[in-house]
N, C-alpha and C. Protein backbone atom coordinates (compact mmCIF):
# COMPACT_ATOMS: atom_id res chain seq x y z
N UNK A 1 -12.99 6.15 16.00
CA UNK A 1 -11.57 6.42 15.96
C UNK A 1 -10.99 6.10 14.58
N UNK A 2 -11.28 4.95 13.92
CA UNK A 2 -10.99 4.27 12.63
C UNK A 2 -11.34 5.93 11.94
N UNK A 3 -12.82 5.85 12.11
CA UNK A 3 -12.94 7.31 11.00
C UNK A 3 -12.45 8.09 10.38
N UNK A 4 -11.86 8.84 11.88
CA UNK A 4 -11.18 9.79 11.96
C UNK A 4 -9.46 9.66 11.60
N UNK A 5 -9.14 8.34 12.19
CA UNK A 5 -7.87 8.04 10.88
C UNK A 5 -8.21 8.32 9.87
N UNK A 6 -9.29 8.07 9.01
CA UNK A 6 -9.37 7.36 8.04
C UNK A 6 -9.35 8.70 6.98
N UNK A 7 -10.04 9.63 7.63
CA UNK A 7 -10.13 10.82 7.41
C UNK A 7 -9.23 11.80 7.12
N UNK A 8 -8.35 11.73 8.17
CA UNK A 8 -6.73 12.12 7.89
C UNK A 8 -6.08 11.72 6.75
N UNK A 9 -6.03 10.74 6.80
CA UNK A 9 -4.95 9.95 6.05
C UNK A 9 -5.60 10.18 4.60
N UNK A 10 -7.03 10.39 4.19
CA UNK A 10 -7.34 10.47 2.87
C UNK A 10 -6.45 11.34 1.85
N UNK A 11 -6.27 11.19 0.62
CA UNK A 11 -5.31 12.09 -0.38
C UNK A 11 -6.23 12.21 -1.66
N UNK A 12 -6.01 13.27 -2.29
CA UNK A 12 -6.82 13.77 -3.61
C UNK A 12 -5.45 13.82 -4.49
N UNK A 13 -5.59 12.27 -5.17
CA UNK A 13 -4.56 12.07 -6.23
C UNK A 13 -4.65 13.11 -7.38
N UNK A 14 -5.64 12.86 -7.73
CA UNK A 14 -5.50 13.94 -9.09
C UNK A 14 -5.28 15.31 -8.48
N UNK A 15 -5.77 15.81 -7.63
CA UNK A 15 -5.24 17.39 -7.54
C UNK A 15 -3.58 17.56 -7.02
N UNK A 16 -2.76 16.07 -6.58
CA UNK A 16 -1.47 16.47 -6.43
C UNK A 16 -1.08 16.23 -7.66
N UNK A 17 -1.42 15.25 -8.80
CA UNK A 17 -1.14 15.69 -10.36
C UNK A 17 -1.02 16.78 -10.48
N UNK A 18 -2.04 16.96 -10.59
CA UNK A 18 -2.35 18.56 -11.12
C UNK A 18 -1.49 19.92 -10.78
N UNK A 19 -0.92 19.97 -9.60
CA UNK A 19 -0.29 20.66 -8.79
C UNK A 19 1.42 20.32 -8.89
N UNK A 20 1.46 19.48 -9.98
CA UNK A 20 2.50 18.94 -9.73
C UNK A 20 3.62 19.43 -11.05
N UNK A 21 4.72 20.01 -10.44
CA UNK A 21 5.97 20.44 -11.01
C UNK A 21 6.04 19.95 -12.51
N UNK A 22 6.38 18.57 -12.44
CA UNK A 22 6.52 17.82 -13.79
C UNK A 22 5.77 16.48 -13.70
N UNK A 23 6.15 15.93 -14.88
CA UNK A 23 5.32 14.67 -15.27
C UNK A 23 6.09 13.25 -14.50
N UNK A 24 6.94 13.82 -13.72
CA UNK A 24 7.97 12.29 -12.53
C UNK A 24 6.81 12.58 -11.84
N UNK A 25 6.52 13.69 -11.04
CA UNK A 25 5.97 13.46 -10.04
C UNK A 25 4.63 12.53 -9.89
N UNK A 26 3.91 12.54 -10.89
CA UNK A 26 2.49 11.53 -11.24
C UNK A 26 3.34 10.24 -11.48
N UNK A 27 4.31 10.04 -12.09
CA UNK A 27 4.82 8.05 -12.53
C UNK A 27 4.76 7.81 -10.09
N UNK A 28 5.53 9.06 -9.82
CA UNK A 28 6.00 8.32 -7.95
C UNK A 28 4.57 8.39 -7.68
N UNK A 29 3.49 9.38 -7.49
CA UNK A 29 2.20 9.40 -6.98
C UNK A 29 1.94 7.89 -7.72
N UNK A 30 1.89 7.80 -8.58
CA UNK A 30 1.35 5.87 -8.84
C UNK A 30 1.62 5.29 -8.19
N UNK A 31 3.29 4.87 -8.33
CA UNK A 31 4.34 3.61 -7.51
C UNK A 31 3.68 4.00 -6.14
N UNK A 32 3.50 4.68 -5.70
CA UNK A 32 3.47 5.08 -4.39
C UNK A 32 2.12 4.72 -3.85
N UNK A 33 1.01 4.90 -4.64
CA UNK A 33 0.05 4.13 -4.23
C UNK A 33 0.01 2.64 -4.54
N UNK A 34 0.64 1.94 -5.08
CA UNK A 34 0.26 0.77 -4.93
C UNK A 34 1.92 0.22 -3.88
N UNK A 35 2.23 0.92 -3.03
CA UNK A 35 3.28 0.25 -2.35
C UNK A 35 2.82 -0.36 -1.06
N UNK A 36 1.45 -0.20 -0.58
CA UNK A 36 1.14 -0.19 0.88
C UNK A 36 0.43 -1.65 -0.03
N UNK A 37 -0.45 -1.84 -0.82
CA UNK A 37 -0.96 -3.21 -1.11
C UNK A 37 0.07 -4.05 -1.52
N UNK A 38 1.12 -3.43 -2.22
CA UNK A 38 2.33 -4.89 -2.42
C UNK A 38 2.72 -4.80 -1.06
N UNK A 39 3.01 -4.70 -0.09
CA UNK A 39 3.68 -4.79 1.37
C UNK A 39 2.77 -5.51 1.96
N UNK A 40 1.01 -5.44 2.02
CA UNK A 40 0.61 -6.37 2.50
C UNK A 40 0.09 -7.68 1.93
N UNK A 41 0.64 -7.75 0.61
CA UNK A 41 0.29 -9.06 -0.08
C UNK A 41 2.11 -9.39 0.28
N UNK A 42 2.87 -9.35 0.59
CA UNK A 42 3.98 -9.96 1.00
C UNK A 42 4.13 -10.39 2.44
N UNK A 43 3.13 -9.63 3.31
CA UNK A 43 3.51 -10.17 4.68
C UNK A 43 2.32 -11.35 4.72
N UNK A 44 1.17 -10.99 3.88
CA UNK A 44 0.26 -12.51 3.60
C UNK A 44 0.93 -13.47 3.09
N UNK A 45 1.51 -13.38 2.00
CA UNK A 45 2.38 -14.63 1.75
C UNK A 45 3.23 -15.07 2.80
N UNK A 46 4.27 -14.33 3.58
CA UNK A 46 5.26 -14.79 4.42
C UNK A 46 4.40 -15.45 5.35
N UNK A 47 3.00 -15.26 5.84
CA UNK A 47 2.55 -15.94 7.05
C UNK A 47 2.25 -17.34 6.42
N UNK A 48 1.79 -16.95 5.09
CA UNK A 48 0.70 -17.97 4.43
C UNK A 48 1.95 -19.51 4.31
N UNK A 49 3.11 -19.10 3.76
CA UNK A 49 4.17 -19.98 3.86
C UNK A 49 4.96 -20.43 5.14
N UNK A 50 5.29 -19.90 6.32
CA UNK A 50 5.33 -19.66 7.19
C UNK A 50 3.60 -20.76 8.14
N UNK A 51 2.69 -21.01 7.99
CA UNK A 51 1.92 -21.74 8.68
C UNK A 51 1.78 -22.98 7.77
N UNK A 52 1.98 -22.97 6.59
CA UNK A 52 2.45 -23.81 5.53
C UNK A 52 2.96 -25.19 6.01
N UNK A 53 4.17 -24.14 6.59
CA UNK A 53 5.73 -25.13 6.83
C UNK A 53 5.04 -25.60 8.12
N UNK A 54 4.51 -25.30 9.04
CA UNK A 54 4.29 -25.45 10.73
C UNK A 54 3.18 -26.58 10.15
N UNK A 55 2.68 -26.53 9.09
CA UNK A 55 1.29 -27.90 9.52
C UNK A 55 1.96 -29.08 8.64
N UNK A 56 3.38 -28.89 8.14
CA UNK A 56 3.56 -30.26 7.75
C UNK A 56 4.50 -30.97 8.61
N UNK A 57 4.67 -30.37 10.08
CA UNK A 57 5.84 -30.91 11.15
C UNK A 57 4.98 -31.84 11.70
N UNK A 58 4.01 -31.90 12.05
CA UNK A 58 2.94 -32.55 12.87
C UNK A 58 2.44 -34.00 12.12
């Protein structure tokens, strides 16, 4: 099942460059890939601080 997500969801960056109107559209194709790894290095931190705070009550 993973696979077949995985499969879907794949993207061929350089050929939407390539295909692409003007030179904005490659700066958002960047930002845009690295937005899903900054989102989960922020919900790691929020837990990481967040169990932080919980082991110094005890």
């Amino acid at each position: 099942m993973m696979a077949l997500i995985s499969f879907l969801q794949e993207v061929n960056i350089e050929e939407k460059v390539k295909n692409a109107p003007n030179n904005e559209y490659g700066i958002g194709i960047f930002i845009g890939s690295f937005v899903p790894f900054l989102v989960l290095v922020i919900i790691a931190y929020v837990i990481y601080r967040y169990n932080k705070n919980n082991s110094n009550i005890e």
